[in-house]
N, C-alpha and C. Protein backbone atom coordinates (compact mmCIF):
# COMPACT_ATOMS: atom_id res chain seq x y z
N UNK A 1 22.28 31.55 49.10
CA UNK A 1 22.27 30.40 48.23
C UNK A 1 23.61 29.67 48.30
N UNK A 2 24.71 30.46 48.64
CA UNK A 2 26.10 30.00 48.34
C UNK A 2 26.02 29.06 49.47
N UNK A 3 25.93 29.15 50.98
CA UNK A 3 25.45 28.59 52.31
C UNK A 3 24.81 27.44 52.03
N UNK A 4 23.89 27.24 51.84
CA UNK A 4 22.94 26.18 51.28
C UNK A 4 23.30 25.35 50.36
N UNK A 5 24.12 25.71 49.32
CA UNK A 5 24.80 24.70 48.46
C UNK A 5 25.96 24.17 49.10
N UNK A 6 26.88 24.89 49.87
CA UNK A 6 27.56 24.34 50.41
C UNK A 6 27.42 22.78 51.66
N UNK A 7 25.96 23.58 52.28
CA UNK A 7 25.93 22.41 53.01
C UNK A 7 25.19 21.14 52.34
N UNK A 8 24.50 21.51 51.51
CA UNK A 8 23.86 20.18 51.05
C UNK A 8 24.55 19.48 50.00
N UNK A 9 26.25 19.84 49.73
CA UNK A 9 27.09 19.31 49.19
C UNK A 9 27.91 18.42 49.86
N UNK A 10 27.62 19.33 51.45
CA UNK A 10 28.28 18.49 52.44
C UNK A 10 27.41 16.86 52.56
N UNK A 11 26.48 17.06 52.82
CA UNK A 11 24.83 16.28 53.19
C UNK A 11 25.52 15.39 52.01
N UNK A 12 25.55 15.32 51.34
CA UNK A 12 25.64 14.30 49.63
C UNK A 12 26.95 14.29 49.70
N UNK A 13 27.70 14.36 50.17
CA UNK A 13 29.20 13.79 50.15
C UNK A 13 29.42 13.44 51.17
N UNK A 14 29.32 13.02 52.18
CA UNK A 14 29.32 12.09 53.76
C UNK A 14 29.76 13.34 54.65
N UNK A 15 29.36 14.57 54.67
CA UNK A 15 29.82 15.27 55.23
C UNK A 15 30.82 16.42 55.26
N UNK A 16 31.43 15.92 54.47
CA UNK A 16 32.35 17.08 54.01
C UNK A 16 32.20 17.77 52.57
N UNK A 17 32.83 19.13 52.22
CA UNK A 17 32.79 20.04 51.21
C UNK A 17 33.81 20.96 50.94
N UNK A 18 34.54 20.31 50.10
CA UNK A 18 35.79 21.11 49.90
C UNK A 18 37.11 20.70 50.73
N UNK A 19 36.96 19.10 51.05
CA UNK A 19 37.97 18.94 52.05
C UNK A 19 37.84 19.76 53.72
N UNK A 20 36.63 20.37 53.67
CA UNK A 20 36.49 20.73 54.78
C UNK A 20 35.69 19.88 55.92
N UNK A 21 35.81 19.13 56.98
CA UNK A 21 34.57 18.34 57.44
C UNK A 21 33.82 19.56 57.92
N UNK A 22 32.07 19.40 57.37
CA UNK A 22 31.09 20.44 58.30
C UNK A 22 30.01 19.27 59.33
N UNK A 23 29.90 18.12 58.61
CA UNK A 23 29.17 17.09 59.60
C UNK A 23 30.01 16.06 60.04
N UNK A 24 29.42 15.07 60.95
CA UNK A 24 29.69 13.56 61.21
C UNK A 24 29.49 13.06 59.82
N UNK A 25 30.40 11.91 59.43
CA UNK A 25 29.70 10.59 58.43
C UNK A 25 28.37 10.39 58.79
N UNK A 26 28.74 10.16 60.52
CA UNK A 26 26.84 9.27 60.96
C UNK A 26 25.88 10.68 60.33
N UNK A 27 26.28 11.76 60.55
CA UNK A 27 25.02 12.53 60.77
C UNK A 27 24.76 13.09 58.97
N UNK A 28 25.51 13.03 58.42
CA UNK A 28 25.11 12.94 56.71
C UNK A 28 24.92 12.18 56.55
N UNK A 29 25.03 10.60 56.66
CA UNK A 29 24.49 9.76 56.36
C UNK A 29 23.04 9.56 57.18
N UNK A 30 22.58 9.65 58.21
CA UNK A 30 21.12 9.75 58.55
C UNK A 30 20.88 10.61 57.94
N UNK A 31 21.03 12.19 57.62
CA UNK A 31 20.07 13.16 56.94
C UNK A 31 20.40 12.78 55.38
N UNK A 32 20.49 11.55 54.98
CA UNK A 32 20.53 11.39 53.70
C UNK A 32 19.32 10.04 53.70
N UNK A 33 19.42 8.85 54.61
CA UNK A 33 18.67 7.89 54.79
C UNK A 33 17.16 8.16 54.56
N UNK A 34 16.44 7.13 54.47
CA UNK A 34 14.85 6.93 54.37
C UNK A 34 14.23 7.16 55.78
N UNK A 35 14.42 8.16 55.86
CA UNK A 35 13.76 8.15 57.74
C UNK A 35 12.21 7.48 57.94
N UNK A 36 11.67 7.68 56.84
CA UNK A 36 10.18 7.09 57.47
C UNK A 36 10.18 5.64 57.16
N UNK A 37 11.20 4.74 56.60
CA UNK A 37 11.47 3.47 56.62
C UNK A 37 11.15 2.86 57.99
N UNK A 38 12.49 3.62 58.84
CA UNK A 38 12.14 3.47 60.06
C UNK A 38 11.20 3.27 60.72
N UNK A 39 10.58 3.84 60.76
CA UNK A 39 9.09 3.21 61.12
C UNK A 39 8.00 2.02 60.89
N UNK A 40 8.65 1.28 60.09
CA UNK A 40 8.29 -0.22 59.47
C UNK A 40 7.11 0.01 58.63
N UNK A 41 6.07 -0.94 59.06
CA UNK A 41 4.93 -1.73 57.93
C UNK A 41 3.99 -0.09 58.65
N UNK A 42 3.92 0.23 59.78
CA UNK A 42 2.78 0.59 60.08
C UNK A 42 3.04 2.53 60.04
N UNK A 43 3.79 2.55 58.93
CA UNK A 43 4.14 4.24 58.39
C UNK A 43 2.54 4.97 58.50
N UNK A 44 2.79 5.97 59.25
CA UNK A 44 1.42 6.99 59.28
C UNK A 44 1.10 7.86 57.91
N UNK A 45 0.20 8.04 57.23
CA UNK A 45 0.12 8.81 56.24
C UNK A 45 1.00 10.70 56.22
N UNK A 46 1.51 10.74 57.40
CA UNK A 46 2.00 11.92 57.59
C UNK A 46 3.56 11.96 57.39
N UNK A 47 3.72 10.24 57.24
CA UNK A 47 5.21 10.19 56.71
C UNK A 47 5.53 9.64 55.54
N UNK A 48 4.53 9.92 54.86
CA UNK A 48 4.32 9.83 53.23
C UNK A 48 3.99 10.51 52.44
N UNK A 49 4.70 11.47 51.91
CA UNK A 49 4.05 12.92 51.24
C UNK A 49 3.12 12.09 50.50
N UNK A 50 2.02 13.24 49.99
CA UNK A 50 1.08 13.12 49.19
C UNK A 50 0.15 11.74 49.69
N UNK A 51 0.72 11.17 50.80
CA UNK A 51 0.03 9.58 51.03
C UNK A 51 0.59 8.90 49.53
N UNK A 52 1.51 8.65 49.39
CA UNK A 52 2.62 7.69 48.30
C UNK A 52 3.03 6.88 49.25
N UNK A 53 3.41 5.65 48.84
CA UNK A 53 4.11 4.75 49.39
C UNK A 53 5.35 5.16 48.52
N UNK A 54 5.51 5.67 47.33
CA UNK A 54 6.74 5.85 46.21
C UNK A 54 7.84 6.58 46.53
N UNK A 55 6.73 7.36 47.91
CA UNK A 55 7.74 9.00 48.49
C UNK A 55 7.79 8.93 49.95
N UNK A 56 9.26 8.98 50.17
CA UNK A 56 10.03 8.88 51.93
C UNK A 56 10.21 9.91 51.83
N UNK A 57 10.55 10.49 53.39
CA UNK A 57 11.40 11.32 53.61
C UNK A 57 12.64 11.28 54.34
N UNK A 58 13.56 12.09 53.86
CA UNK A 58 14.97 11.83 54.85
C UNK A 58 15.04 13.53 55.68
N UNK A 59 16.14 13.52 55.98
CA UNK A 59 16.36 14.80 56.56
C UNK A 59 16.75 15.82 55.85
N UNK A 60 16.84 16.43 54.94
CA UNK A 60 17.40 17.16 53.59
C UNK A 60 15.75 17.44 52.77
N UNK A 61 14.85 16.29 52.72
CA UNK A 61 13.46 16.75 52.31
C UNK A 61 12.33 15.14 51.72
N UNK A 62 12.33 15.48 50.59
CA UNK A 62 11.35 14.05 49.83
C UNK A 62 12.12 13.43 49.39
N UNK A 63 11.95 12.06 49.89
CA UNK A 63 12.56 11.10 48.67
C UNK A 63 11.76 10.46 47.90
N UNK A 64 12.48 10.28 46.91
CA UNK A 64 11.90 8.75 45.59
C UNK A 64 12.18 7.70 45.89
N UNK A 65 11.37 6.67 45.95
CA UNK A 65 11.50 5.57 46.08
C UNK A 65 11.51 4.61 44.89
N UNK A 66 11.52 3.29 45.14
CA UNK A 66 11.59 2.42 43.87
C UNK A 66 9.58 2.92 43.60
N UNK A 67 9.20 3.05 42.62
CA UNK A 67 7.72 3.12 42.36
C UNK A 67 7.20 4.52 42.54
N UNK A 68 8.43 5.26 42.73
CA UNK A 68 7.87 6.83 43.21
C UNK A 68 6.81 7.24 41.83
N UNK A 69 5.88 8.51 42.19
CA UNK A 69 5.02 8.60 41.41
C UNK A 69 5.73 9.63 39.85
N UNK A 70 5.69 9.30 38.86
CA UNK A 70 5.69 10.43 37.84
C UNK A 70 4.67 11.41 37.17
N UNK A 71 4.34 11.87 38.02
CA UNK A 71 3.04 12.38 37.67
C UNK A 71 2.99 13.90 37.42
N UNK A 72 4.62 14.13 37.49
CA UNK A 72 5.18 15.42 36.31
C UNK A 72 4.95 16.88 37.30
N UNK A 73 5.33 17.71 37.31
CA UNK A 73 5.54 18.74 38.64
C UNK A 73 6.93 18.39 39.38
N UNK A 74 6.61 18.03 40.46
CA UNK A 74 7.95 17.65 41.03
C UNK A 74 8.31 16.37 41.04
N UNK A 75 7.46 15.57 41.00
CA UNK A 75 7.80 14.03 40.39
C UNK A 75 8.46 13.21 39.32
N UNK A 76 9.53 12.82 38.92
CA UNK A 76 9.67 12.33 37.60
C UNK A 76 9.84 10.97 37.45
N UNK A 77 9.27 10.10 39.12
CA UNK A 77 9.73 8.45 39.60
C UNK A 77 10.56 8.15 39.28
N UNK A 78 12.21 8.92 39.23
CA UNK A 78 13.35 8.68 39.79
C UNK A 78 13.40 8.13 41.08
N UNK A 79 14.35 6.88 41.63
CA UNK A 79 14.41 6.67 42.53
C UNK A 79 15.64 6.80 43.06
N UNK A 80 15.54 7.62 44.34
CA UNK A 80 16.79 8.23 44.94
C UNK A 80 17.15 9.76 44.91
N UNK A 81 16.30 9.97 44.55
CA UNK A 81 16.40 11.91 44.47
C UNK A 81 15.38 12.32 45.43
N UNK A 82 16.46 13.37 46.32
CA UNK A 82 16.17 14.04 47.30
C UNK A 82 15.71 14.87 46.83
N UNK A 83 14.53 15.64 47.49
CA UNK A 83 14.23 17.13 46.83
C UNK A 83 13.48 17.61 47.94
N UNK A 84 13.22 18.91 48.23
CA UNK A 84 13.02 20.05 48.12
C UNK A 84 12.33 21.27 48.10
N UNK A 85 11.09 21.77 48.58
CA UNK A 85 10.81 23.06 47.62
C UNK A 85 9.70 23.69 48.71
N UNK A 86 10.60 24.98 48.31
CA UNK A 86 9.99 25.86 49.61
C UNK A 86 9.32 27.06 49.35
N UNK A 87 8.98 28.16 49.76
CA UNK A 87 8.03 29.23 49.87
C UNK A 87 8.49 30.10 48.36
N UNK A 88 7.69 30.76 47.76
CA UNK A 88 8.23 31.50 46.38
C UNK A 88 9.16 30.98 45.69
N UNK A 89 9.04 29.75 45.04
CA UNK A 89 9.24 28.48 44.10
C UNK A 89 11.21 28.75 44.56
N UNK A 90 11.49 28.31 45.59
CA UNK A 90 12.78 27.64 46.24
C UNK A 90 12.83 26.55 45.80
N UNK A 91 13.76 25.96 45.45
CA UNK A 91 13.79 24.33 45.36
C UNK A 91 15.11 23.75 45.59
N UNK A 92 15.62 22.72 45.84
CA UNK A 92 16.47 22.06 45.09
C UNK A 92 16.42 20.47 44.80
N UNK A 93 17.06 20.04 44.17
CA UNK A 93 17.15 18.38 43.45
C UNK A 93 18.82 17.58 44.02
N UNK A 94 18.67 16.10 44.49
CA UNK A 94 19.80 16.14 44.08
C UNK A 94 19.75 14.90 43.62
N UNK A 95 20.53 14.62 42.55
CA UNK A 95 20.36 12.89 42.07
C UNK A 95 21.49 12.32 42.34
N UNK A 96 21.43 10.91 43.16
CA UNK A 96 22.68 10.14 42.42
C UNK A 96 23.43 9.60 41.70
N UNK A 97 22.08 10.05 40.73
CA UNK A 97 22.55 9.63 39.21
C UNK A 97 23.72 8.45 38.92
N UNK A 98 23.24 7.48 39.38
CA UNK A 98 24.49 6.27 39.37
C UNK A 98 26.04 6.73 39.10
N UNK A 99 26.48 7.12 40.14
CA UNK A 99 27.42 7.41 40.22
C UNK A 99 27.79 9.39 39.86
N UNK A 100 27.09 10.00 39.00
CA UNK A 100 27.59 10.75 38.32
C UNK A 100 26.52 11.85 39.42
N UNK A 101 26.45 12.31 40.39
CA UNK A 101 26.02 13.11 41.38
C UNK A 101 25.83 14.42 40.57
N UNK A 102 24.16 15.27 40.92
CA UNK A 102 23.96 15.88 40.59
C UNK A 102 22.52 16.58 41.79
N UNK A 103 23.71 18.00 41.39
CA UNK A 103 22.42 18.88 42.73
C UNK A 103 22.26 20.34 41.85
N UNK A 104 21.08 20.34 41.94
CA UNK A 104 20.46 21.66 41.07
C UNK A 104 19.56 22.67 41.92
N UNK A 105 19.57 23.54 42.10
CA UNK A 105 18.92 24.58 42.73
C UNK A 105 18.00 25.53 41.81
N UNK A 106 17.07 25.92 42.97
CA UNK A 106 16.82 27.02 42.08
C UNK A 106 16.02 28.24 43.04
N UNK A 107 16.29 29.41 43.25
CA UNK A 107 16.05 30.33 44.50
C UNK A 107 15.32 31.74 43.49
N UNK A 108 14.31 31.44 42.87
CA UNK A 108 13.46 32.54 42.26
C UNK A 108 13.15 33.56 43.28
N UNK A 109 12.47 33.40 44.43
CA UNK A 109 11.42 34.34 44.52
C UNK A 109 10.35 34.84 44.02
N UNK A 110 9.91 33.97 43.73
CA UNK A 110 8.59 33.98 42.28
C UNK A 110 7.26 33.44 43.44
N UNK A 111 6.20 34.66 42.91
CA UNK A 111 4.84 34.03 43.66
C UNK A 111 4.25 34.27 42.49
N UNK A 112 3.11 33.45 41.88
CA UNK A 112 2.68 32.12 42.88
C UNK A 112 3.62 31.47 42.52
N UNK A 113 4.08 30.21 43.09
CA UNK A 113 4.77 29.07 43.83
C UNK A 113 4.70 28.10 42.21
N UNK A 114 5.64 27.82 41.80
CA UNK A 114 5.94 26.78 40.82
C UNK A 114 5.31 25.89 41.43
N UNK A 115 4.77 24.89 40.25
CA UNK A 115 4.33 23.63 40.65
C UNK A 115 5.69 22.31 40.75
N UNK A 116 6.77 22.62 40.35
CA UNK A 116 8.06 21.77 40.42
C UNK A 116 7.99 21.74 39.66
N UNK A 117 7.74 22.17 38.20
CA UNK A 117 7.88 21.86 36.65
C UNK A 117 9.57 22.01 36.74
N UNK A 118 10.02 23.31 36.96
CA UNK A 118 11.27 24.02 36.25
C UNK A 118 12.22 23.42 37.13
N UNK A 119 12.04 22.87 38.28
CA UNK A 119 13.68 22.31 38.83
C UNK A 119 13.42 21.15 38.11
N UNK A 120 12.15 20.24 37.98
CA UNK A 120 12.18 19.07 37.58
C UNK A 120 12.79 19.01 36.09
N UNK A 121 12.25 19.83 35.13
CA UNK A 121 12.82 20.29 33.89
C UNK A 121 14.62 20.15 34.03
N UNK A 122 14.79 20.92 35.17
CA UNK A 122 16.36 21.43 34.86
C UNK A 122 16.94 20.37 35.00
N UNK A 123 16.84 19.60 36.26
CA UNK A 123 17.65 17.97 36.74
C UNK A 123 17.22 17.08 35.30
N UNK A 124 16.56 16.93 34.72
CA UNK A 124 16.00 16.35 33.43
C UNK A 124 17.14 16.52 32.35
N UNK A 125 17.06 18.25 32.20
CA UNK A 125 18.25 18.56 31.26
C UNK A 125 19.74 18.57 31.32
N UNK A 126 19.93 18.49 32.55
CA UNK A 126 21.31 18.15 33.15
C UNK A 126 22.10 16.62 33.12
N UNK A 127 20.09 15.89 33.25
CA UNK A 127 21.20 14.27 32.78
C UNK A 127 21.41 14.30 31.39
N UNK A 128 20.24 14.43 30.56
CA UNK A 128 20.77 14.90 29.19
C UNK A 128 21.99 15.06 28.59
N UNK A 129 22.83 16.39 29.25
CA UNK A 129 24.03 16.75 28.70
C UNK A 129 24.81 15.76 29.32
N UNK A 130 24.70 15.61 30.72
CA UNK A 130 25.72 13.93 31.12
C UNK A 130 26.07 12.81 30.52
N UNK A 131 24.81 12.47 29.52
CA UNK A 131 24.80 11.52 28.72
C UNK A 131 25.54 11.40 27.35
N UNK A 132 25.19 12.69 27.05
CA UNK A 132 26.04 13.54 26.05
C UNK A 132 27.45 12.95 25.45
């Protein structure tokens, strides 16, 4: 987990973590970009989770788009949060929370498989106290 936060701190900070460089600028900044943008008007349903127009993907995982869906699980139609979520409810979130950057994890090992309630919950409660 320590590995993984590290690099996707790198990924969300242009590459570097801790004053250390681990990527290119270019190459955190593409695995941060809308990759299926790229592809213009004629996007295949396979580069649209769920078939959303709301949800891109970049290289890091799903994005939100302006209109992303809230339809509660892993969705909360934030736009601009990367996320995440892998085999025995793995996840992570990261927001840019206008300015105030926020990356939340979460590495259960839990079967069956969260529906994204609890990372979505946690990034939820985290702007909360930000606001605070």
């Amino acid at each position: 987990m320590d590995d993984y936060a590290k690099f996707l701190l790198a990924v969300t900070s242009g590459g570097e973590h801790c004053g250390v460089r681990i990527l290119s600028v270019q190459s955190a900044e593409l695995m941060m970009s809308d990759l299926s943008s790229l592809l213009g008007s004629r996007v295949p349903s396979s580069a649209r989770p769920y078939d959303d127009a709301g949800l891109g993907l970049s290289g890091i995982g799903e994005l939100q788009r302006q209109k992303a869906p809230s339809w509660g699980g892993w969705f909360d139609g934030v736009p601009g949060v990367r996320q995440w979520g892998g085999a025995a409810s793995c996840a992570f979130k990261f927001d840019p929370n206008k300015g105030q950057p926020i990356l939340v994890m979460v590495m259960t090992q839990a079967l069956p498989q969260d529906d994204g309630t609890t990372i979505t919950t946690l990034l939820k409660d985290v702007r909360e106290v930000l606001r605070l």
